[in-house]
Protein backbone atom coordinates (compact mmCIF):
# COMPACT_ATOMS: atom_id res chain seq x y z
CA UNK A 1 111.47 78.15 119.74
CA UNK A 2 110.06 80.52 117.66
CA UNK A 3 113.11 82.40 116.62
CA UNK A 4 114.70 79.13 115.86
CA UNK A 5 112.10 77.97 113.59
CA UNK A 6 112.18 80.72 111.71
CA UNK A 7 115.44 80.22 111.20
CA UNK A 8 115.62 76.90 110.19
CA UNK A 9 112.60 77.77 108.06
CA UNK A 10 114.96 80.21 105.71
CA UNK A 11 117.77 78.45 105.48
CA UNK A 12 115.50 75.05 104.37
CA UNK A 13 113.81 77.62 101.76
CA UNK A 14 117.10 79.07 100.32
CA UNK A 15 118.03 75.32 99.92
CA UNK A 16 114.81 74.03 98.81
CA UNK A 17 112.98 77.08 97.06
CA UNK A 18 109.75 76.59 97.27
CA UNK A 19 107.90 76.47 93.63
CA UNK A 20 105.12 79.38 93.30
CA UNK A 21 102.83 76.61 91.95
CA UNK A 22 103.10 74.27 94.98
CA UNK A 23 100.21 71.63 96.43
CA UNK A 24 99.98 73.34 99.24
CA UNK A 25 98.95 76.96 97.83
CA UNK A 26 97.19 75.07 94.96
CA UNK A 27 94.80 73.19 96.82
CA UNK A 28 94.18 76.58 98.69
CA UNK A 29 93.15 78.34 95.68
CA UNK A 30 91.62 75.19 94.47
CA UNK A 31 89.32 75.39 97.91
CA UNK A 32 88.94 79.38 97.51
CA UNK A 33 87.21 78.73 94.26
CA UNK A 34 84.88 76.19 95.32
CA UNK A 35 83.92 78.18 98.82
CA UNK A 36 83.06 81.33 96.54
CA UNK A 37 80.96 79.08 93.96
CA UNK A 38 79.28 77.62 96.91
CA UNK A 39 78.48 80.89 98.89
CA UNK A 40 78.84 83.58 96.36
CA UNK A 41 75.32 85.00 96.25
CA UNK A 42 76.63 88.20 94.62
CA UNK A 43 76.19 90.40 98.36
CA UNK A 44 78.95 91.63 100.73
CA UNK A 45 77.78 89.79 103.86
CA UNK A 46 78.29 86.31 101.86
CA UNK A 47 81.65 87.10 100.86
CA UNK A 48 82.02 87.75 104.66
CA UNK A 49 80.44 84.20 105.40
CA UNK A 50 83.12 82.52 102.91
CA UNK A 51 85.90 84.25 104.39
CA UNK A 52 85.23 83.28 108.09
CA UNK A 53 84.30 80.19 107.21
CA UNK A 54 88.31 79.54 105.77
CA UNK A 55 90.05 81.65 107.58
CA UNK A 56 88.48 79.53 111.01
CA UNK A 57 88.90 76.58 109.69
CA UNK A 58 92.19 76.73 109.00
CA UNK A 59 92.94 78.75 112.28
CA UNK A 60 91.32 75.85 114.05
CA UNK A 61 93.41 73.20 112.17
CA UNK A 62 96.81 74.77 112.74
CA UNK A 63 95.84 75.59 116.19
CA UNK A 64 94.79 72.19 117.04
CA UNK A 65 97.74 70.81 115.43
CA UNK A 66 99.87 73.03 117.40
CA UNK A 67 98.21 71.60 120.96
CA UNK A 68 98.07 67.93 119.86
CA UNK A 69 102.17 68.75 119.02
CA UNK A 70 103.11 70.11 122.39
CA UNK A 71 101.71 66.88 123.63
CA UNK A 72 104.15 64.92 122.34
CA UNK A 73 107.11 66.76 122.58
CA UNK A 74 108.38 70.43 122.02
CA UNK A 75 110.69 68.52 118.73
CA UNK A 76 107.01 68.07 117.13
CA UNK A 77 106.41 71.54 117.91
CA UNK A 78 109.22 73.10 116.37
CA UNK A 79 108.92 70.86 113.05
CA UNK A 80 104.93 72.25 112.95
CA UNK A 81 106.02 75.94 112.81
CA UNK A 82 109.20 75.14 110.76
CA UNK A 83 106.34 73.64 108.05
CA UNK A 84 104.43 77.13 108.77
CA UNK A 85 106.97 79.46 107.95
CA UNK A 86 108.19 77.28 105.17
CA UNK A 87 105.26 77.48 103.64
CA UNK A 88 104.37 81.36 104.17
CA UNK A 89 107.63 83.23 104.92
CA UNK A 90 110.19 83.28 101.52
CA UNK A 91 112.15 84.88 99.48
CA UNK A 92 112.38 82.52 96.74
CA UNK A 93 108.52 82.10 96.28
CA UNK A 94 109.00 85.41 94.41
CA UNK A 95 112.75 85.99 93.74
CA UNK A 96 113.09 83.85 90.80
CA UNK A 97 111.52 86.32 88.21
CA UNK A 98 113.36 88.97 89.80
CA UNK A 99 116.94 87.32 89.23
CA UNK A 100 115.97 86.49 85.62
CA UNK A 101 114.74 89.91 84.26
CA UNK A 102 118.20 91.42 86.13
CA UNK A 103 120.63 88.96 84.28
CA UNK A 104 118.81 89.06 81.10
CA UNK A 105 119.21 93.26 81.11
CA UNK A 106 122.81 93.25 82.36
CA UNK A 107 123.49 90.58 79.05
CA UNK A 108 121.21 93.57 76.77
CA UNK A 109 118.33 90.82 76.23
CA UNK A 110 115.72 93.35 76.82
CA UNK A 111 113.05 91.33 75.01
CA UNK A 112 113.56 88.38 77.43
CA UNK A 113 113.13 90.94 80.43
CA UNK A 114 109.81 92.05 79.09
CA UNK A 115 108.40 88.25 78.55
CA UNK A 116 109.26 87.68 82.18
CA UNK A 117 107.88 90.99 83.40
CA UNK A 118 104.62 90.09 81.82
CA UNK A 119 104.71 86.52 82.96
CA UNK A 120 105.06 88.03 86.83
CA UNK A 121 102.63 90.74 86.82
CA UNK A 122 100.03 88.63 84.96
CA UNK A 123 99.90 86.41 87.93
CA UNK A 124 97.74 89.43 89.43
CA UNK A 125 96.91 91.20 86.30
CA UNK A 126 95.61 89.11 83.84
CA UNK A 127 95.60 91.91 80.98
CA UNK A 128 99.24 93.87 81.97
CA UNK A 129 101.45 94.08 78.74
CA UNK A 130 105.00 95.07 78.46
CA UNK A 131 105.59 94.84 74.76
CA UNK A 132 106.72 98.21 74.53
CA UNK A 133 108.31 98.41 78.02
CA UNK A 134 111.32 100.94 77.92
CA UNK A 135 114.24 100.01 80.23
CA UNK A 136 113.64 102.27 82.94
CA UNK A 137 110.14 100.87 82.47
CA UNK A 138 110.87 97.71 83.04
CA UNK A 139 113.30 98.06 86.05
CA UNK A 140 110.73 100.31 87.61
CA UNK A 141 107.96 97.80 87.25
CA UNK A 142 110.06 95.09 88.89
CA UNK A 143 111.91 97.10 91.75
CA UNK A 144 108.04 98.05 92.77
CA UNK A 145 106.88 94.34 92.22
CA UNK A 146 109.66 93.12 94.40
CA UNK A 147 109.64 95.35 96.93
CA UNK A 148 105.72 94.35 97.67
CA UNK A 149 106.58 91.06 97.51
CA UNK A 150 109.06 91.23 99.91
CA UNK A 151 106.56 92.59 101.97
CA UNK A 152 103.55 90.28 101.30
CA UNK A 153 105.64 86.73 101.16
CA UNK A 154 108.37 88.53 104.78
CA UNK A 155 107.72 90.94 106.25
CA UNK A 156 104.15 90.61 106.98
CA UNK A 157 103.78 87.32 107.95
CA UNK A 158 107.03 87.36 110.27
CA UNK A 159 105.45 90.44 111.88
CA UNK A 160 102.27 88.12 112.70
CA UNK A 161 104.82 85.52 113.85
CA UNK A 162 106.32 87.71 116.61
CA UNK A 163 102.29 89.09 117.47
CA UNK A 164 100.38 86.36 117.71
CA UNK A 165 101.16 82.75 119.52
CA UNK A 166 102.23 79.93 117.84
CA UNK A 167 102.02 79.57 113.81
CA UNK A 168 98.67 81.18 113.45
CA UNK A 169 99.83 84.93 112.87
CA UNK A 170 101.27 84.31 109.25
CA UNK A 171 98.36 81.66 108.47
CA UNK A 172 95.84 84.58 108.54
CA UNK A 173 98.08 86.87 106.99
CA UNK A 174 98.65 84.69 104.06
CA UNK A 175 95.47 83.54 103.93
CA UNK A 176 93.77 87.18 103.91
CA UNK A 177 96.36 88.06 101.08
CA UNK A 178 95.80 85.13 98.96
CA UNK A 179 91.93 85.60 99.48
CA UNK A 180 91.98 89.66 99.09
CA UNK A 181 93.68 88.89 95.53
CA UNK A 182 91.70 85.77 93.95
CA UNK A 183 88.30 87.63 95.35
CA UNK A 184 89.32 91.13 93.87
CA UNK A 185 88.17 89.69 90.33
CA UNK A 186 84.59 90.04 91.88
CA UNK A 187 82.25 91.61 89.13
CA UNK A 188 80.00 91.98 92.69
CA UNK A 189 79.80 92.91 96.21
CA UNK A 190 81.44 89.21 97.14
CA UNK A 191 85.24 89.98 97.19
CA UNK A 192 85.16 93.22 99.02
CA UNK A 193 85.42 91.79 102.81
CA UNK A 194 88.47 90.23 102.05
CA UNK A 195 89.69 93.23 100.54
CA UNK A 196 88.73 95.45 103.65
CA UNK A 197 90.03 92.47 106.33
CA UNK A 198 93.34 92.43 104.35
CA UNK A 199 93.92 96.34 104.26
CA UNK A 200 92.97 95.59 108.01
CA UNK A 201 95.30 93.18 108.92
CA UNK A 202 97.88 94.59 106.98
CA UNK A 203 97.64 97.80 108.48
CA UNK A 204 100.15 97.68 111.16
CA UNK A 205 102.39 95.12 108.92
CA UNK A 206 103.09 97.41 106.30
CA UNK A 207 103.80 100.64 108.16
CA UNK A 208 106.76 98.58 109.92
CA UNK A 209 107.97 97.19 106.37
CA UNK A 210 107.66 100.97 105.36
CA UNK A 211 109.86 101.92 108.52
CA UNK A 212 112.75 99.15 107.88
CA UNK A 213 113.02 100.21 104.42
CA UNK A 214 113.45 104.07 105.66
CA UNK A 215 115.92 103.00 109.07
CA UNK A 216 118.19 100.77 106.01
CA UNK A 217 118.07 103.01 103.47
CA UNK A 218 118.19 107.10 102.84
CA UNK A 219 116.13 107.82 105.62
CA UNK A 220 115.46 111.47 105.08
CA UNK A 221 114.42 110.97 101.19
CA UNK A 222 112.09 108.19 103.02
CA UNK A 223 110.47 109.83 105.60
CA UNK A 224 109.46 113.00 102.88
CA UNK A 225 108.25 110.89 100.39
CA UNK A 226 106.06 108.83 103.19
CA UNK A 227 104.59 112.64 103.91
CA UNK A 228 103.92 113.21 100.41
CA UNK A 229 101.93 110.55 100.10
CA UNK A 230 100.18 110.54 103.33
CA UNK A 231 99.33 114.41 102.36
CA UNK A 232 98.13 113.56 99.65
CA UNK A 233 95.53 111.23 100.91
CA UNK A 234 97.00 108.16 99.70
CA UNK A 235 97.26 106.83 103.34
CA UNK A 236 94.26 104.12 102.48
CA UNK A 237 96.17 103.06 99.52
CA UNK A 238 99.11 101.04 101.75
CA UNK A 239 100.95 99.77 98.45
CA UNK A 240 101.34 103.29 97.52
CA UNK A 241 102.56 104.13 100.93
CA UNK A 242 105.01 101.45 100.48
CA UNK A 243 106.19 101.80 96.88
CA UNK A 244 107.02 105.57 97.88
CA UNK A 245 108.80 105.04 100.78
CA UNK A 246 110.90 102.14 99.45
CA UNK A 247 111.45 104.66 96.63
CA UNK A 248 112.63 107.47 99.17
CA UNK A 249 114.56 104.62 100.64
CA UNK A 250 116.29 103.66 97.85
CA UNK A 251 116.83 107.12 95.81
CA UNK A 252 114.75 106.22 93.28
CA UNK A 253 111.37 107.35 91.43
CA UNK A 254 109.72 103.66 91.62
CA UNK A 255 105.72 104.94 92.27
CA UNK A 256 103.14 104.86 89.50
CA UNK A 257 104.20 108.21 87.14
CA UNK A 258 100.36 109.31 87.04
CA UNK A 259 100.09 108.75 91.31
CA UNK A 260 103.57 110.77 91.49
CA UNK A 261 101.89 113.69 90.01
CA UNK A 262 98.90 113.37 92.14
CA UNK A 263 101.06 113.59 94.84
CA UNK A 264 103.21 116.46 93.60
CA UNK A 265 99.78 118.22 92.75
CA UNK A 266 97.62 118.02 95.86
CA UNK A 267 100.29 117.75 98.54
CA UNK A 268 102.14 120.90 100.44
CA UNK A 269 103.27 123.89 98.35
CA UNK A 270 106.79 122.97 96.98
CA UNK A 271 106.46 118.88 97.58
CA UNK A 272 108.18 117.13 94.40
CA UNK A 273 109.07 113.66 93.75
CA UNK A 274 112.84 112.87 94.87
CA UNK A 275 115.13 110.31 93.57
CA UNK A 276 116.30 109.39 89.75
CA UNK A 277 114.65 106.99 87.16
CA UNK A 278 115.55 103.74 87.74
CA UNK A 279 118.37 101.08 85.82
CA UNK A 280 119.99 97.86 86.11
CA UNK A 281 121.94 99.68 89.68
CA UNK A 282 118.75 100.05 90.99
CA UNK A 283 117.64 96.36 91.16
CA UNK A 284 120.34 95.55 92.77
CA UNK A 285 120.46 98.28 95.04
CA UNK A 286 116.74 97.12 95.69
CA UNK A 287 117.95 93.55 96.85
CA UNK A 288 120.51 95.09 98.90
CA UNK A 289 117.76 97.06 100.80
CA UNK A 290 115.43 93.87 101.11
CA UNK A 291 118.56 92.13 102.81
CA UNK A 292 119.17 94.89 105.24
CA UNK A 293 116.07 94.90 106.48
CA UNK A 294 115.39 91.18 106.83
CA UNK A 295 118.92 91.35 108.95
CA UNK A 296 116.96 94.63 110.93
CA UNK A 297 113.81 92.63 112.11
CA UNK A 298 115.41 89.18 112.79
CA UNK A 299 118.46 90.97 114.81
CA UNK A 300 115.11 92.60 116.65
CA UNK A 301 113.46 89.21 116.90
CA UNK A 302 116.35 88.01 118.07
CA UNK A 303 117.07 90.80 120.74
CA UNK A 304 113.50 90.16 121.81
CA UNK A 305 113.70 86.42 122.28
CA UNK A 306 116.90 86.96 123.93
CA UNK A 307 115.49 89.21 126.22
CA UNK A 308 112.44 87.13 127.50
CA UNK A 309 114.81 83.96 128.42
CA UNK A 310 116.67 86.24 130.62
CA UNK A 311 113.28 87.92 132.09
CA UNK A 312 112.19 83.65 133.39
């Protein structure tokens, strides 16, 4: 059931994109807000209180939803986790900026790229600016924005899927995403659970993101730049892990410049980082790595759902 849902679950959101701005995530943020007004007493242990406190409720609502379901018939079920994944699982909940600032830099509108750049990344970062955004700028900014998107609205909450039973697995993951961002605005101790139970939960996630990225793309250039960064004791920072392995992956210099020469600086003797700047190839090189590995980890799913109707 569940490889079918998931399924039926991409092919409804390729048809029906899902806006970014939807009731559903709305009223979540909408009920983040409130729970940190009503609990925020500027300590860590509070913000720890606020985050169990959503995170089980919601747990226990799609769980019980889930039993009540399979009560009624396995149909019910499957329509429950289609919702689930429809709802956390997408490419077009973050594609649509993506296309844009591609098509408006292979027609030369370079100024329209930037306004859409800065419209994205504000979503996170209130004060980014890309006014003066060179080209390879701006297609490194969005290659690196894409590629954690990928792995924050796919990868990571189909890996949950496949863990855990039922729809809960990319509930929490969302959830601990969308709460580890709105809370990181903390000018206290509140938001820094979340943070922590993200980087957490997103451990495992991301390191098998990292790995599809490096199996579909140059897999050597991959695998050294993962080292690099790992020897240089970025191996807490997980987005850098990912941005330089996708990089590796893709043959392309797509990290932060000043984190590159961090790397190149306190790694082994002789380490340097690989690849060329980044252009209008690039992004759609970058798509064509996102699609390979979505194919990689559903043809696994598949195998692996295959393989347990034959094992009853």
């Amino acid at each position: 059931m569940g490889f079918l849902a998931l399924i039926l679950a991409l092919l409804i959101e390729q048809g029906r994109p899902l806006p970014a701005d939807n009731l559903a995530h709305r009223a979540l943020g909408e009920l983040a807000g409130l729970l940190r007004g009503a609990t925020n007493a500027g300590e860590r242990r509070h913000g720890a209180v606020g985050w169990g406190v959503l995170v089980a409720g919601a747990l226990l609502l799609v769980g019980l939803l889930d039993w009540l379901l399979g009560l009624i018939h396995p149909v019910a079920v499957l329509c429950l986790h289609v919702a689930v994944l429809y709802y956390t699982v997408g490419f077009r909940q973050f594609s649509h900026p993506f296309t844009e600032i591609q098509l408006f830099l292979a027609s030369g509108d370079v100024e329209a790229a930037r306004r859409t750049l800065q419209e994205w990344l504000r979503r996170e970062d209130p004060g980014f600016d890309a006014a003066d955004a060179s080209v390879v700028e701006i297609c490194r900014l969005t290659i690196a924005n894409a590629l954690v998107a990928s792995h924050r609205h796919v990868f990571g909450p189909l890996f949950w899927y496949v863990l855990l039973p039922g729809p809960i697995g990319p509930v929490i993951y969302r959830l601990a995403e969308m709460l580890a961002r709105r809370w990181s605005d903390a000018d206290d101790d509140y938001g820094r659970f979340a943070q922590t139970a993200y980087r957490v939960i997103d451990w495992l996630p991301i390191r098998m993101t990292t790995a599809g990225f490096a199996i579909t793309g140059s897999f050597e250039d991959a695998v050294y730049a993962w080292r690099g960064a790992l020897a240089a004791g970025t191996g807490d920072d997980q987005r850098a892990l990912l941005l330089a392995a996708g990089g590796g992956a893709l043959g392309l210099r797509i990290a932060d410049p000043a984190l590159e020469a961090r790397w190149a600086q306190d790694t082994m003797q002789g380490y340097e980082p690989q690849g060329g700047e980044p252009g209008i190839d690039g992004l759609r090189s970058a798509v064509g790595l996102v699609w390979r590995s979505v194919v990689l980890w559903v043809s696994l799913y598949a195998m692996l759902t295959i393989a347990t109707w034959l094992g009853r």
